[in-house]
C-alpha atoms as a PDB file:
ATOM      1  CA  UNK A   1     -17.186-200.487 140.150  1.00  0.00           C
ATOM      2  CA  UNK A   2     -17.835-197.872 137.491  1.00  0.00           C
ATOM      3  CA  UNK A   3     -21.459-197.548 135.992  1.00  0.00           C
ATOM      4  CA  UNK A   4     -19.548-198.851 132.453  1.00  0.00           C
ATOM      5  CA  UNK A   5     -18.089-201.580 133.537  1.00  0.00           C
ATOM      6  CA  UNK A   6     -21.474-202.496 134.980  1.00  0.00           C
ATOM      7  CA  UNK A   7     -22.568-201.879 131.577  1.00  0.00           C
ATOM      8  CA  UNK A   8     -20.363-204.257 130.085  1.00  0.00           C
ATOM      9  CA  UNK A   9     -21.002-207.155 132.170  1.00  0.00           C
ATOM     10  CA  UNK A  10     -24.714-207.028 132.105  1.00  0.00           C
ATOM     11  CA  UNK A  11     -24.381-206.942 128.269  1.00  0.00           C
ATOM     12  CA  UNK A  12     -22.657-210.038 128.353  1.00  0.00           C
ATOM     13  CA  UNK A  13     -24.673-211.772 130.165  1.00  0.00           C
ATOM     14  CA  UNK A  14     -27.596-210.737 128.471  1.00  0.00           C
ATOM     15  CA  UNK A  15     -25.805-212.036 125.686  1.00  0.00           C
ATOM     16  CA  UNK A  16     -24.651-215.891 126.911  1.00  0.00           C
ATOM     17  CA  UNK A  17     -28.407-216.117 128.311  1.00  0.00           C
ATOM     18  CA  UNK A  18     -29.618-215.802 124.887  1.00  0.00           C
ATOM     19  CA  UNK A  19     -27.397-218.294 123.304  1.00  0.00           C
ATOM     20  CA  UNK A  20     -28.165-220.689 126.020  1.00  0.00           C
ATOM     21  CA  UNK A  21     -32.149-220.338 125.617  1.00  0.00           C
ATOM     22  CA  UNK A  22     -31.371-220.293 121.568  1.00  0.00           C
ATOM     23  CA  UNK A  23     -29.566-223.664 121.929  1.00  0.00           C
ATOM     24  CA  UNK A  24     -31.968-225.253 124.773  1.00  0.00           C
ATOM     25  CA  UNK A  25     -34.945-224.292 122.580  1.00  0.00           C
ATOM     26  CA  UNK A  26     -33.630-225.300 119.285  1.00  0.00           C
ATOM     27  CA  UNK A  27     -32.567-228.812 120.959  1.00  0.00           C
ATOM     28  CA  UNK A  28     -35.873-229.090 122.496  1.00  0.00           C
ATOM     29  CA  UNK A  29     -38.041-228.303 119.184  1.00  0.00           C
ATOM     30  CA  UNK A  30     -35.535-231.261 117.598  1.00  0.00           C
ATOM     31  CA  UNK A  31     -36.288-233.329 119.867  1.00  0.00           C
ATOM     32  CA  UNK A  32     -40.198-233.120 120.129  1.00  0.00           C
ATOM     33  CA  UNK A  33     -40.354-232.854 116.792  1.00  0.00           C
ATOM     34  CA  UNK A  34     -38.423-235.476 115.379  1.00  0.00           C
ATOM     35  CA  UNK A  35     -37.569-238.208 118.216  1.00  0.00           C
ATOM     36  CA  UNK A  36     -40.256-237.552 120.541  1.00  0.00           C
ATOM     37  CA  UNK A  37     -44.370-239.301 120.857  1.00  0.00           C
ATOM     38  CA  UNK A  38     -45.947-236.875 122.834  1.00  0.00           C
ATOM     39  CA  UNK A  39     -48.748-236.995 121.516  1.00  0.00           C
ATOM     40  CA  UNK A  40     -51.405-233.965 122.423  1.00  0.00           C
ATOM     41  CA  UNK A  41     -48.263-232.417 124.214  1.00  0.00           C
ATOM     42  CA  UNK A  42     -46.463-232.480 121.099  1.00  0.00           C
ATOM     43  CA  UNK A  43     -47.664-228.705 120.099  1.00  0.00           C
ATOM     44  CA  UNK A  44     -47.208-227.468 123.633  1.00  0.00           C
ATOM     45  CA  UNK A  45     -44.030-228.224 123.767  1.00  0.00           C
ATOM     46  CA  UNK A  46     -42.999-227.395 120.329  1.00  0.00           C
ATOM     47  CA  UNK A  47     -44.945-223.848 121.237  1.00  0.00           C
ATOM     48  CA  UNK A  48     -42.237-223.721 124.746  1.00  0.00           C
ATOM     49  CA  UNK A  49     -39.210-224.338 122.257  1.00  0.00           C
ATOM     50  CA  UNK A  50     -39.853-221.657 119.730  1.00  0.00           C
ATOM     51  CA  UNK A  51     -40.513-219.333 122.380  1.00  0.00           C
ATOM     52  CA  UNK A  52     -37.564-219.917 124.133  1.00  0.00           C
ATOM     53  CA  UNK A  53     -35.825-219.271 120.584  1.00  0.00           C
ATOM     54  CA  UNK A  54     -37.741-216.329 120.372  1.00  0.00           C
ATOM     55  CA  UNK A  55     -36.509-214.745 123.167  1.00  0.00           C
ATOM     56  CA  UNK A  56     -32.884-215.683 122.981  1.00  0.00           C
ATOM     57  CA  UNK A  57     -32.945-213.805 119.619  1.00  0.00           C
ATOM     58  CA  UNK A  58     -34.149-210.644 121.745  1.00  0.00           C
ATOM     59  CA  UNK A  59     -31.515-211.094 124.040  1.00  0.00           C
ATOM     60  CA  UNK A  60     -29.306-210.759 121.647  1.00  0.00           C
ATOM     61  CA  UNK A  61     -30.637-208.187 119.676  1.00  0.00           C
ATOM     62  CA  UNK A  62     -31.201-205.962 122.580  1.00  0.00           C
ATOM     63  CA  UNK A  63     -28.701-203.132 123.629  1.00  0.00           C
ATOM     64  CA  UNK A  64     -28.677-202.430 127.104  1.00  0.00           C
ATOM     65  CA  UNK A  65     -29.757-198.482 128.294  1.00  0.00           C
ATOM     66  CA  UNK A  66     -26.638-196.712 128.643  1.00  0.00           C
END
């Protein structure tokens, strides 16, 4: 397989990895923040959520080296 198409495929998958973690972490933070009692574990997991969001947006913003 050609170094491009490599390229394109590692692209994409960076790509539906980052929507995934965008959509787990966004359903997680709803979830601990609006249906969940956690109490003191409230904040960690609402921390884990936003980072997961935070790094699905990097996935996607990210352009692999070419």
């Amino acid at each position: 397989m050609s170094d491009e198409g490599d390229t394109f495929w590692v692209s994409l998958f960076e790509r539906l990895i980052g929507l995934l973690l965008i959509i787990i972490g966004a359903v997680l933070l709803y979830f601990t923040a609006t249906t969940a009692d956690l109490g003191g574990f409230g904040l960690f997991f609402g921390v884990i959520s936003i980072v997961l969001v935070i790094v699905g947006i990097f996935l996607l913003l990210v352009k692999p080296p070419q």
